[in-house]
N, C-alpha and C. Protein backbone atom coordinates (compact mmCIF):
# COMPACT_ATOMS: atom_id res chain seq x y z
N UNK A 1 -31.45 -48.57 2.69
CA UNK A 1 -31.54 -49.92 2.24
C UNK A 1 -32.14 -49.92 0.85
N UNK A 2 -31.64 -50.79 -0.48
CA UNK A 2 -31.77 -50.57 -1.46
C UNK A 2 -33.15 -51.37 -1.65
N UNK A 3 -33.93 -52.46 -0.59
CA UNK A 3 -35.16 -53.07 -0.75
C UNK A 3 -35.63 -53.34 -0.08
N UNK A 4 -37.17 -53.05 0.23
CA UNK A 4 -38.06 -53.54 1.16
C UNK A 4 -37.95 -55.10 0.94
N UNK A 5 -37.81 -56.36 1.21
CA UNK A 5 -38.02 -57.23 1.08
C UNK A 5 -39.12 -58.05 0.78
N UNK A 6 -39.66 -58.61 -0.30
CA UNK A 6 -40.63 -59.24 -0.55
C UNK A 6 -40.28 -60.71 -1.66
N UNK A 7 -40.91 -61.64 -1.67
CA UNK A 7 -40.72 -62.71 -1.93
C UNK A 7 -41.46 -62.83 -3.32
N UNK A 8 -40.46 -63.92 -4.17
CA UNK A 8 -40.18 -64.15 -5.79
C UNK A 8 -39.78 -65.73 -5.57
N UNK A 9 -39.74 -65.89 -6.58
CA UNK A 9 -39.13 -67.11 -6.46
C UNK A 9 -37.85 -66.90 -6.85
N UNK A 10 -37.37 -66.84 -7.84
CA UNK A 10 -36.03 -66.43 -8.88
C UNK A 10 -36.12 -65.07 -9.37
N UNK A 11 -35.21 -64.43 -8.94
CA UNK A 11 -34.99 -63.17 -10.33
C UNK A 11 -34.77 -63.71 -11.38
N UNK A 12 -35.58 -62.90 -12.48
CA UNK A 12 -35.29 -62.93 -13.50
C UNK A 12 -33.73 -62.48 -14.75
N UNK A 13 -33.33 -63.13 -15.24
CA UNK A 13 -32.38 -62.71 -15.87
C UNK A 13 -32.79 -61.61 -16.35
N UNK A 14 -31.51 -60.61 -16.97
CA UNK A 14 -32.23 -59.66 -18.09
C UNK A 14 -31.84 -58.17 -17.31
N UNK A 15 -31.55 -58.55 -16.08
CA UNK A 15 -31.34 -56.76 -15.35
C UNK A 15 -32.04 -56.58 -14.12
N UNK A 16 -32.01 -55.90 -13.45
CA UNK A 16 -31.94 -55.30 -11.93
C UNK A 16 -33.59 -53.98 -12.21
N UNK A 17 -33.76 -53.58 -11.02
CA UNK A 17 -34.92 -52.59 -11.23
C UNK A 17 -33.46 -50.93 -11.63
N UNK A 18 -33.80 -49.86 -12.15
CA UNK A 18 -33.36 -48.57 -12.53
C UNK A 18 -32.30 -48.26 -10.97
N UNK A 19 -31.52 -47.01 -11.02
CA UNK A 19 -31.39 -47.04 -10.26
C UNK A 19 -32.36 -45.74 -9.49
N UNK A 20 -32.85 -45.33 -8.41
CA UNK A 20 -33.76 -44.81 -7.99
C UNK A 20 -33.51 -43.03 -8.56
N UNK A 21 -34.45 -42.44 -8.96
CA UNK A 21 -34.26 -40.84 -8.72
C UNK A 21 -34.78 -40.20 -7.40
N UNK A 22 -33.60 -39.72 -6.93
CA UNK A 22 -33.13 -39.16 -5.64
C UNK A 22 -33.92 -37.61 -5.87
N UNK A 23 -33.60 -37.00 -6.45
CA UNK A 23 -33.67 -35.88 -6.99
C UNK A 23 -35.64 -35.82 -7.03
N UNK A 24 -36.00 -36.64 -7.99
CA UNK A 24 -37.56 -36.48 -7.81
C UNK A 24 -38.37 -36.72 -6.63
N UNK A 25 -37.70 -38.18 -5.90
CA UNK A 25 -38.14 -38.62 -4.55
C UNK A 25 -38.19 -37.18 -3.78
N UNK A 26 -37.76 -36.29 -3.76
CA UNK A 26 -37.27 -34.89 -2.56
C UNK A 26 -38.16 -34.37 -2.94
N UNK A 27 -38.47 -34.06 -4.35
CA UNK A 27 -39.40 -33.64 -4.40
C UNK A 27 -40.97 -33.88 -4.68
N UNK A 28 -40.83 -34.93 -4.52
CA UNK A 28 -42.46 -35.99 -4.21
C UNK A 28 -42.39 -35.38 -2.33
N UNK A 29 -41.27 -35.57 -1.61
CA UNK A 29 -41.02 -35.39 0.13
C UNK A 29 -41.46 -34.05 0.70
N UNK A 30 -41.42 -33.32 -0.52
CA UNK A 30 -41.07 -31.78 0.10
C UNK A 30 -42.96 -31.53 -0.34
N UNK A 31 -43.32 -31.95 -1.26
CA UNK A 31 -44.95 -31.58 -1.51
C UNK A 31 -45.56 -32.00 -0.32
N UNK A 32 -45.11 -33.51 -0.36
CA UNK A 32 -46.07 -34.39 1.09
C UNK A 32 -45.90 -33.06 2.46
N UNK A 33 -44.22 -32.69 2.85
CA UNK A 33 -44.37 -32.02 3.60
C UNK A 33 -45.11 -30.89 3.98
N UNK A 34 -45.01 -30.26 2.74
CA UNK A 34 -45.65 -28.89 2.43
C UNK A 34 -47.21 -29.00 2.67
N UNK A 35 -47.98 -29.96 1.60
CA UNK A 35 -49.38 -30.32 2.33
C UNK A 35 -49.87 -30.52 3.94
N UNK A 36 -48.88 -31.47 4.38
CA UNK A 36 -49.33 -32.06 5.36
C UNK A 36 -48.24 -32.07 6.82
N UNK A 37 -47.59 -30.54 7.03
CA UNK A 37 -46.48 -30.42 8.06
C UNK A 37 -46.66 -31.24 9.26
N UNK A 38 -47.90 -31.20 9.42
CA UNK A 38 -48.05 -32.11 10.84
C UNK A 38 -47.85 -33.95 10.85
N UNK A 39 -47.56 -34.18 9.83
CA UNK A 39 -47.52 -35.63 9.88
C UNK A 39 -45.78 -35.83 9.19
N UNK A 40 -45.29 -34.91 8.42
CA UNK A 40 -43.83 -35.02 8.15
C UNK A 40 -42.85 -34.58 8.83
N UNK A 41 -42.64 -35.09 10.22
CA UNK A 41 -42.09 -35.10 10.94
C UNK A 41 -40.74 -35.48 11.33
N UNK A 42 -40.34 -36.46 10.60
CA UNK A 42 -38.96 -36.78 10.41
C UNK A 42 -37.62 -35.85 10.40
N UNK A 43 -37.04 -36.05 11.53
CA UNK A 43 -35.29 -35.27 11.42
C UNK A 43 -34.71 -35.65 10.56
N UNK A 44 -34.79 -36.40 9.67
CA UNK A 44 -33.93 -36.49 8.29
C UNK A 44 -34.64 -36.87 7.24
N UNK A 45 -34.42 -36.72 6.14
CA UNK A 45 -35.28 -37.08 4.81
C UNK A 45 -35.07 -38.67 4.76
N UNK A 46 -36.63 -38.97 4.10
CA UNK A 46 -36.72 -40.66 4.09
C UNK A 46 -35.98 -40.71 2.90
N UNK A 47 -36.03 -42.47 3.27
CA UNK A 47 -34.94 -43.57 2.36
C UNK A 47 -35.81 -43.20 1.10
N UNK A 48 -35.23 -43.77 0.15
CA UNK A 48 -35.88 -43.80 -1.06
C UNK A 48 -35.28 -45.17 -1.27
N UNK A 49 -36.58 -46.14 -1.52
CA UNK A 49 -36.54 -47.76 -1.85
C UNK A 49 -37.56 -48.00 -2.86
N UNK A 50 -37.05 -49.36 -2.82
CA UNK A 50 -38.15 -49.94 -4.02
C UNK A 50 -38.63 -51.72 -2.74
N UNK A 51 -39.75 -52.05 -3.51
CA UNK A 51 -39.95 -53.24 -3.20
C UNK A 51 -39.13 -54.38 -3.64
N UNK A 52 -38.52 -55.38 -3.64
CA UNK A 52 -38.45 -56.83 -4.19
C UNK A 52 -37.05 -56.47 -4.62
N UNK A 53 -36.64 -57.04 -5.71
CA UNK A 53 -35.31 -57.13 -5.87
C UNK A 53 -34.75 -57.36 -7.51
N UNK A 54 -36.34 -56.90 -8.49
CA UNK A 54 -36.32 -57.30 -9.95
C UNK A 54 -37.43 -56.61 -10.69
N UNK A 55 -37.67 -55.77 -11.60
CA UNK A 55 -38.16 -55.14 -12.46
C UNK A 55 -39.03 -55.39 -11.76
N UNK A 56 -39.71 -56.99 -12.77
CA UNK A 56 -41.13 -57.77 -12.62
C UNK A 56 -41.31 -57.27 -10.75
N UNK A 57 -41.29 -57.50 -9.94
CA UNK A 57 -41.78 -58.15 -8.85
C UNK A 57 -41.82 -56.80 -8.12
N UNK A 58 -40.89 -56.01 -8.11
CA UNK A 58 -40.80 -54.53 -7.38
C UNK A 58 -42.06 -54.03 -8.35
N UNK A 59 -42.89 -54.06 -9.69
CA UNK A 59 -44.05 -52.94 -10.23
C UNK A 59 -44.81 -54.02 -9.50
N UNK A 60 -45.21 -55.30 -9.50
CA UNK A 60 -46.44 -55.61 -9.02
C UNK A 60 -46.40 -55.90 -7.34
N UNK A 61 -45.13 -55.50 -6.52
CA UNK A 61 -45.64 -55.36 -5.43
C UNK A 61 -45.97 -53.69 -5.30
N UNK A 62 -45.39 -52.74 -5.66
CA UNK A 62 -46.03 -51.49 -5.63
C UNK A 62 -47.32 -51.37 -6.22
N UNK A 63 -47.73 -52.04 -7.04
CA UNK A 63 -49.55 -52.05 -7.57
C UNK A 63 -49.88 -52.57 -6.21
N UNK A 64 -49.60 -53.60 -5.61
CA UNK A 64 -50.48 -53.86 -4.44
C UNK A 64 -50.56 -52.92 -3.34
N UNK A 65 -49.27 -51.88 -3.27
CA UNK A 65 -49.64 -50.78 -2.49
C UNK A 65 -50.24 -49.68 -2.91
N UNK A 66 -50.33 -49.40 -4.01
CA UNK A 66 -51.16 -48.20 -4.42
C UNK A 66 -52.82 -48.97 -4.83
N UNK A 67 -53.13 -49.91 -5.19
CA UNK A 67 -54.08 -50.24 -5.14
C UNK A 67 -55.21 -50.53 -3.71
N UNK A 68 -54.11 -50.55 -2.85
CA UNK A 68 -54.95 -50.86 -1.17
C UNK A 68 -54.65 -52.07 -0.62
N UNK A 69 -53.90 -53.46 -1.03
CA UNK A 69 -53.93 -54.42 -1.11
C UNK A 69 -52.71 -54.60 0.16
N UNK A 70 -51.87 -53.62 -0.17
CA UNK A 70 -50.42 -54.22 0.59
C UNK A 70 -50.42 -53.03 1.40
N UNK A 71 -49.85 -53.82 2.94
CA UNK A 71 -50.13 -52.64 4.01
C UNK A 71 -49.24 -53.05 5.12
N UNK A 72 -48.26 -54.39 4.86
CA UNK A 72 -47.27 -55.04 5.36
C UNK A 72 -45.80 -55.22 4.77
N UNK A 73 -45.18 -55.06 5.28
CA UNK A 73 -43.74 -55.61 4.33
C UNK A 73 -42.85 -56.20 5.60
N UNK A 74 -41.86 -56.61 5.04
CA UNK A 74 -40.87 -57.73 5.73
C UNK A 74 -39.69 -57.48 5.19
N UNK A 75 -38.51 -57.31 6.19
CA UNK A 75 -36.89 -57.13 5.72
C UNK A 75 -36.28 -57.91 7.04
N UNK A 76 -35.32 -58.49 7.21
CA UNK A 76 -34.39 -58.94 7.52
C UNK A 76 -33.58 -57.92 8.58
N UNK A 77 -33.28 -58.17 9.71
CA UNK A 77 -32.41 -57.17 10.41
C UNK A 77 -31.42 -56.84 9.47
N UNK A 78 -30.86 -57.64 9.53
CA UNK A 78 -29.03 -58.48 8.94
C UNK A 78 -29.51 -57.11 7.48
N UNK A 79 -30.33 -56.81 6.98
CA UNK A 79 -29.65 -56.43 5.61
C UNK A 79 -30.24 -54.85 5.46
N UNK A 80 -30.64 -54.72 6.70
CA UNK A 80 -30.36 -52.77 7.01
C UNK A 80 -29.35 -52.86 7.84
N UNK A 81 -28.60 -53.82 8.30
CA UNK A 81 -27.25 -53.62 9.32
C UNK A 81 -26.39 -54.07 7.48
N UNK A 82 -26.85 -54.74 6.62
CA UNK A 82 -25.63 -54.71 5.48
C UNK A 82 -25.00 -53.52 4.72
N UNK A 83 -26.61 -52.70 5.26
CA UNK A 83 -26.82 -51.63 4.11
C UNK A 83 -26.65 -50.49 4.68
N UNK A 84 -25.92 -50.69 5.73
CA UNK A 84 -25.23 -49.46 6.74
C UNK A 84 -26.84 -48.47 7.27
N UNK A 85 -28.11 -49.12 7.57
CA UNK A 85 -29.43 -47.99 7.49
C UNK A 85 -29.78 -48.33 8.69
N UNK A 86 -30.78 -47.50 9.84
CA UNK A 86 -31.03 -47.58 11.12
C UNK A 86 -32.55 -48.41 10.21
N UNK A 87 -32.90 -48.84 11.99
CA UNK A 87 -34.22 -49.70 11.53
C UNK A 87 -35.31 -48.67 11.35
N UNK A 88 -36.43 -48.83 10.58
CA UNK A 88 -37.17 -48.17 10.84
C UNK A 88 -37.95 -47.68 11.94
N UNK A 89 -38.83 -46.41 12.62
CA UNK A 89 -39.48 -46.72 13.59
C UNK A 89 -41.15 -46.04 13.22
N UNK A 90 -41.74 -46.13 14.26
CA UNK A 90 -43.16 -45.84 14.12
C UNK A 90 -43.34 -44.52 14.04
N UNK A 91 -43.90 -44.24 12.58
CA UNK A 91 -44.10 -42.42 12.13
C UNK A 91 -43.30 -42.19 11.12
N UNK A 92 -42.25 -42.85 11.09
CA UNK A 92 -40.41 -42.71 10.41
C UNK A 92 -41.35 -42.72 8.73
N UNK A 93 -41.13 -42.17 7.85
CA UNK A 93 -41.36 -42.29 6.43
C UNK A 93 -40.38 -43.14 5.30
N UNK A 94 -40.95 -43.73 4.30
CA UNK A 94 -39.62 -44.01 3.46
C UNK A 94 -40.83 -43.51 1.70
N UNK A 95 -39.79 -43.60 0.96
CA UNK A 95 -40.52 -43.73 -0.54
C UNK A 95 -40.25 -44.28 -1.34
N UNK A 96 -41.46 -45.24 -1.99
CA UNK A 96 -41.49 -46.24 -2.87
C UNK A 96 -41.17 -45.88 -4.18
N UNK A 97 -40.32 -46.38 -4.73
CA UNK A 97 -40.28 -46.18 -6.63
C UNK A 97 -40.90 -47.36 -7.63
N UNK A 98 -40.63 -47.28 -8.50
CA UNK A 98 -41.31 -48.32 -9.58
C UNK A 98 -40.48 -48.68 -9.48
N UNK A 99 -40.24 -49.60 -10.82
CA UNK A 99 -38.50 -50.17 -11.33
C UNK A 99 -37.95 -49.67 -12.34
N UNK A 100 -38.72 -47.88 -13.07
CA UNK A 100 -37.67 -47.10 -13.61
C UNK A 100 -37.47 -46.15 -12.28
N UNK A 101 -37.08 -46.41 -11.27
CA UNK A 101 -36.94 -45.68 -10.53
C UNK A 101 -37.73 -44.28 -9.82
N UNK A 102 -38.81 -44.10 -10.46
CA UNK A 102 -39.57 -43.22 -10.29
C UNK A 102 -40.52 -42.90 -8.67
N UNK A 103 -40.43 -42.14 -8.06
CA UNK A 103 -40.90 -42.09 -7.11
C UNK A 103 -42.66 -42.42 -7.14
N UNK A 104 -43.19 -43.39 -6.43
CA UNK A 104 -44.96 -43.18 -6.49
C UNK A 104 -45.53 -43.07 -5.27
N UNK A 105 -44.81 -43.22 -3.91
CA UNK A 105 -45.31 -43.01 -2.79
C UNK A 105 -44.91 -43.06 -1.96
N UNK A 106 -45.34 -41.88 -0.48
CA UNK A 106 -44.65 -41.73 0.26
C UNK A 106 -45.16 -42.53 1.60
N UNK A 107 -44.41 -43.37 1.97
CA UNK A 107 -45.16 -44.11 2.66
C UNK A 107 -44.64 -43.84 4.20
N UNK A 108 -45.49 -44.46 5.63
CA UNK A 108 -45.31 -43.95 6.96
C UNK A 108 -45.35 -45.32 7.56
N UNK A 109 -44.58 -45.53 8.47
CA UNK A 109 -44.27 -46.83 9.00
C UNK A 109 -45.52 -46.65 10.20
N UNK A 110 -46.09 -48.04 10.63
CA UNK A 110 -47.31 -47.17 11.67
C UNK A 110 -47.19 -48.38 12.74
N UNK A 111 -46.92 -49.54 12.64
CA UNK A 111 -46.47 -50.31 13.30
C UNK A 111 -45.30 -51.53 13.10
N UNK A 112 -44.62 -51.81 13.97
CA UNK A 112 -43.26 -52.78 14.01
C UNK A 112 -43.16 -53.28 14.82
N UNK A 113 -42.37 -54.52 14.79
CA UNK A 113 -41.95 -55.36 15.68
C UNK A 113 -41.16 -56.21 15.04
N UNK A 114 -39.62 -56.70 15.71
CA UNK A 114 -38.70 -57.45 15.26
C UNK A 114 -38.96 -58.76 16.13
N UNK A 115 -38.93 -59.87 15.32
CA UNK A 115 -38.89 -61.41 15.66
C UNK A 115 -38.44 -61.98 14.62
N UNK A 116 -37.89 -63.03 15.42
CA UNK A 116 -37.35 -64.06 13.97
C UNK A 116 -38.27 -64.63 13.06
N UNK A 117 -38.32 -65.13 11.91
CA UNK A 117 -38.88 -65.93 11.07
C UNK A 117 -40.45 -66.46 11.04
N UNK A 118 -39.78 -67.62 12.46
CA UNK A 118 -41.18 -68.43 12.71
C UNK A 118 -42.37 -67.66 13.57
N UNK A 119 -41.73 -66.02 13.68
CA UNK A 119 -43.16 -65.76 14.70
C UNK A 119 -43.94 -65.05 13.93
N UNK A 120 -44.04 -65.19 12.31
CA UNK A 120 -44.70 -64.19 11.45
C UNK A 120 -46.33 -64.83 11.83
N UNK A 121 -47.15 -64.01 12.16
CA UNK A 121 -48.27 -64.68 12.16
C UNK A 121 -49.88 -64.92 10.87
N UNK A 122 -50.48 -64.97 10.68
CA UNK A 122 -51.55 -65.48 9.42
C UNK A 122 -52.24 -63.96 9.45
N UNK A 123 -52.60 -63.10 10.25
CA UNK A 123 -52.50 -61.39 9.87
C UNK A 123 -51.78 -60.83 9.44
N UNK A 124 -50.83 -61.17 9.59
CA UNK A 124 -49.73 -60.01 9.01
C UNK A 124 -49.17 -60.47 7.78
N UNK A 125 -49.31 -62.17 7.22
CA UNK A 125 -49.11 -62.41 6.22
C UNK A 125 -50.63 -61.82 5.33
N UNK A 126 -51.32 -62.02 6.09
CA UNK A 126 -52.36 -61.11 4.94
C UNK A 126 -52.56 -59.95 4.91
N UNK A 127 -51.86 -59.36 5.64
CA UNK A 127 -51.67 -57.20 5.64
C UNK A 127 -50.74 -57.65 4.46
N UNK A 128 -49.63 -58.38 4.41
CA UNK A 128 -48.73 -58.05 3.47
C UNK A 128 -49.14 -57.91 1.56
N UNK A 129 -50.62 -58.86 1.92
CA UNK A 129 -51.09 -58.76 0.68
C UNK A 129 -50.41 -59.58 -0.79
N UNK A 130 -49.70 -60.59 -0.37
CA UNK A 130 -49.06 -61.23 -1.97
C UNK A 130 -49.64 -62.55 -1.67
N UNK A 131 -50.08 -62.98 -3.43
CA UNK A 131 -50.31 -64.35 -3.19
C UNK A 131 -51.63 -64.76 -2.92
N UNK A 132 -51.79 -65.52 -2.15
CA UNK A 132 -53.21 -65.99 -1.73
C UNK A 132 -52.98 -65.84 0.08
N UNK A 133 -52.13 -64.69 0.41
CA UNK A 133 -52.14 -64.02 1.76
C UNK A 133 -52.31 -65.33 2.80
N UNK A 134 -51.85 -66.04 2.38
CA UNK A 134 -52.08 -67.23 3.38
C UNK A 134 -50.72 -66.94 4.48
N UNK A 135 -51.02 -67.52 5.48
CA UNK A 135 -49.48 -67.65 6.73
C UNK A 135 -48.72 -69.06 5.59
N UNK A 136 -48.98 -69.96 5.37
CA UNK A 136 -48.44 -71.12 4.77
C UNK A 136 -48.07 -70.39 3.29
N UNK A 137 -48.11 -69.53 2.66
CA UNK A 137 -47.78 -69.01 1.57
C UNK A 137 -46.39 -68.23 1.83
N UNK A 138 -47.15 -67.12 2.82
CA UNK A 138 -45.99 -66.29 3.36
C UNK A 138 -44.81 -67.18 3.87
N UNK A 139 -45.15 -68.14 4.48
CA UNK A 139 -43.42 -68.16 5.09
C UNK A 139 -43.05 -68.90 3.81
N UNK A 140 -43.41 -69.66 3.04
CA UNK A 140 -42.76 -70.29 1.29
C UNK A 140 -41.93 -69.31 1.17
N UNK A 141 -42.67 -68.16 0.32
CA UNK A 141 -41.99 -67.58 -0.56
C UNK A 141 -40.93 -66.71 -0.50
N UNK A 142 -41.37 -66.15 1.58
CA UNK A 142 -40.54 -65.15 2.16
C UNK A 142 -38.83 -66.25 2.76
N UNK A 143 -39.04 -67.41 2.66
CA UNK A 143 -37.85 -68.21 3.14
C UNK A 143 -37.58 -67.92 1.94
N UNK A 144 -38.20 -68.70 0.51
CA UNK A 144 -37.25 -69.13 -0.78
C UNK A 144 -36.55 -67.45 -1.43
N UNK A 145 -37.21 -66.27 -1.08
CA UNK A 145 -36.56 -65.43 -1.68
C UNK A 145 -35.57 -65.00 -0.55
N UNK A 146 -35.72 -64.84 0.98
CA UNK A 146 -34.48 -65.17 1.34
C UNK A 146 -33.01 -66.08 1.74
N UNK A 147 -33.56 -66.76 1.16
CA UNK A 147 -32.55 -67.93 0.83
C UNK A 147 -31.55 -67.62 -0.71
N UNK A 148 -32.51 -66.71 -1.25
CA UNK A 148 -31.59 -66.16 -2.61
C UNK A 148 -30.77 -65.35 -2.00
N UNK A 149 -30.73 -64.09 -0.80
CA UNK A 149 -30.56 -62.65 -0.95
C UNK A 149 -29.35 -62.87 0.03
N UNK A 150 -29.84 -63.81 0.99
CA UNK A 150 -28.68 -63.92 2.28
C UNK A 150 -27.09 -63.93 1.71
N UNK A 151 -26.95 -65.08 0.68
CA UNK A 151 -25.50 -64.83 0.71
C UNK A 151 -24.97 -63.63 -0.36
N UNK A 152 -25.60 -62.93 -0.63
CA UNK A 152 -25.32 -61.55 -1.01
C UNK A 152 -25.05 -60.05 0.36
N UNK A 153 -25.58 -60.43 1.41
CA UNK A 153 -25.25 -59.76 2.49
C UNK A 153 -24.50 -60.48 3.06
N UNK A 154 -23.84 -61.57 3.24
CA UNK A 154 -22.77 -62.48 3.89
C UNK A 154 -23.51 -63.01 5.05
N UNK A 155 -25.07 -63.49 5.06
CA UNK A 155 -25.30 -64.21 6.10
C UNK A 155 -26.03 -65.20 5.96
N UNK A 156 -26.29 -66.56 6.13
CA UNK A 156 -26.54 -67.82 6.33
C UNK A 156 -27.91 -67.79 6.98
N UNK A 157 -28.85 -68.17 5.47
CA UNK A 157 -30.07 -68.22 6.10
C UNK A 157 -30.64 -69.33 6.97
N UNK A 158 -31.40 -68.94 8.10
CA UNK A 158 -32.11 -69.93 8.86
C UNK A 158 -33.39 -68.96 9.34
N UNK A 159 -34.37 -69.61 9.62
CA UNK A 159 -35.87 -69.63 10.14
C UNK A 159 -35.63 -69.03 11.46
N UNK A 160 -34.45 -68.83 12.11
CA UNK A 160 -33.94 -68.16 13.58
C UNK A 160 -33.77 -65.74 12.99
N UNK A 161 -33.48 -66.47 11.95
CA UNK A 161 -33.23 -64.82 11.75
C UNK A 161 -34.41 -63.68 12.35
N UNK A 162 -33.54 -62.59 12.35
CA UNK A 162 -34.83 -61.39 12.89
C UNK A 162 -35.25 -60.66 11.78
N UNK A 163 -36.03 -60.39 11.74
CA UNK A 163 -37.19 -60.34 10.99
C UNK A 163 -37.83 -58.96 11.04
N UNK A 164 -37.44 -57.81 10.57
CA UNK A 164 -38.89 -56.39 10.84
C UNK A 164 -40.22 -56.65 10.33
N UNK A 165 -41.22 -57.13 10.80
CA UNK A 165 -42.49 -57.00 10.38
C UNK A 165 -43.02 -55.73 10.45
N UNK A 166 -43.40 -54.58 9.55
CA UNK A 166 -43.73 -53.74 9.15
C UNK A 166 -44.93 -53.30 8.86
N UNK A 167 -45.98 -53.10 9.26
CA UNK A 167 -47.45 -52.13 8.72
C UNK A 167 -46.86 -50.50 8.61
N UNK A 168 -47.96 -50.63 7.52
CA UNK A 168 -47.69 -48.88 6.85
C UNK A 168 -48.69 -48.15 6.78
N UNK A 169 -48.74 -47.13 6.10
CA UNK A 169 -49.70 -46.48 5.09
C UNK A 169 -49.34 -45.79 4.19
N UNK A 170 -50.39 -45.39 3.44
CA UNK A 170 -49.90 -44.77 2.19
C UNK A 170 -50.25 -43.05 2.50
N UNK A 171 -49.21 -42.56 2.66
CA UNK A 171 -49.19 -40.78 2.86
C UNK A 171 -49.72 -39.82 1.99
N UNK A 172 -48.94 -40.03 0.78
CA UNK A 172 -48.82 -39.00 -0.81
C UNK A 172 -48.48 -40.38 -1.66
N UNK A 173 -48.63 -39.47 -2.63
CA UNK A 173 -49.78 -38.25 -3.17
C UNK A 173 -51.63 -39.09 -2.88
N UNK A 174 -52.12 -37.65 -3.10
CA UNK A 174 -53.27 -37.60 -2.40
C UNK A 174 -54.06 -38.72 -3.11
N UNK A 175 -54.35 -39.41 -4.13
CA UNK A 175 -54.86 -39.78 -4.78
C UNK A 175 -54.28 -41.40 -4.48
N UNK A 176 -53.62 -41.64 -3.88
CA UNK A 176 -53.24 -43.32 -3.26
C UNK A 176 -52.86 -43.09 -1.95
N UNK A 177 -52.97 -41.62 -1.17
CA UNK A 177 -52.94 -41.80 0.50
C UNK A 177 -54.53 -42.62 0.77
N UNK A 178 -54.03 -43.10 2.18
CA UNK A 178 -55.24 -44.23 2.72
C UNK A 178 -56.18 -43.49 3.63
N UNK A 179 -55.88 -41.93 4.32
CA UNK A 179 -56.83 -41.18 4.43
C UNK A 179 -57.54 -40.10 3.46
């Protein structure tokens, strides 16, 4: 899947985030592994994603994960079934890039649960860390930026949709892992 989902109001004109380096991500994957065999566990190499969906908004939601701030994210069933990708599961890894594409972290999925829309609750909008972490913030910004994205995957947004609510952590490199 080409984005963790996180909420903007508008993309900005002007261009898209880079497209990701594959090539460096493996090898940001293969250090994490090499350090830490017992926790890189995965039968296949993680996704390589970015946050958000625009230069601006994918660097300052990755500052909120390398800073400590963001420890939640949110995607849409409908647009890892667009993006031909299995859902994530608990342990499963993926890695974050900037928006020149650059790999900065390897991150570990640690808890999930799929529900639609309205069952996001006022914790998990503040694990997610954007904003003023409010539940009344979160569902704003997470409807108005999917209300942009839906008819780009061919599906018709409503407040019924399913929803991955996501907690993480931060793995690698050592210097923004959360242990």
């Amino acid at each position: 899947m080409s984005d963790r989902n996180d909420p903007d109001d508008v993309a900005p004109a002007g261009g898209g985030n880079a497209p990701v380096d594959e090539t460096a991500a493996m090898a940001m994957w293969e250090d994490y592994r090499t350090a830490r065999p017992e926790q890189a566990l995965d039968p296949e190499p993680p996704s390589v994603e970015v946050f958000g969906d625009h230069p601006e908004l994918t660097d300052e939601l990755l500052a909120l994960v390398l800073d400590g701030t963001k420890r939640a994210t949110a995607s849409l069933v409908a647009e890892f079934r667009h993006e031909g990708q299995p859902l994530p599961r608990v342990g499963s890894h993926w890695i974050a890039c900037d928006s020149a594409g650059r790999p900065r972290a390897v991150i570990r999925s640690t808890e999930l649960r799929i529900g639609p829309f309205a069952s996001v609750d006022a914790a998990f909008a503040y694990d997610e860390g954007e904003g003023d972490r409010t539940l009344a913030s979160w569902r704003h910004e997470h409807r108005r930026y999917w209300q942009r994205v839906c008819p780009g995957i061919g599906v018709e947004w409503h407040d019924g949709l399913d929803v991955v609510f996501e907690r993480f952590e931060v793995a690698w490199p050592p210097e923004a892992a959360d242990r």
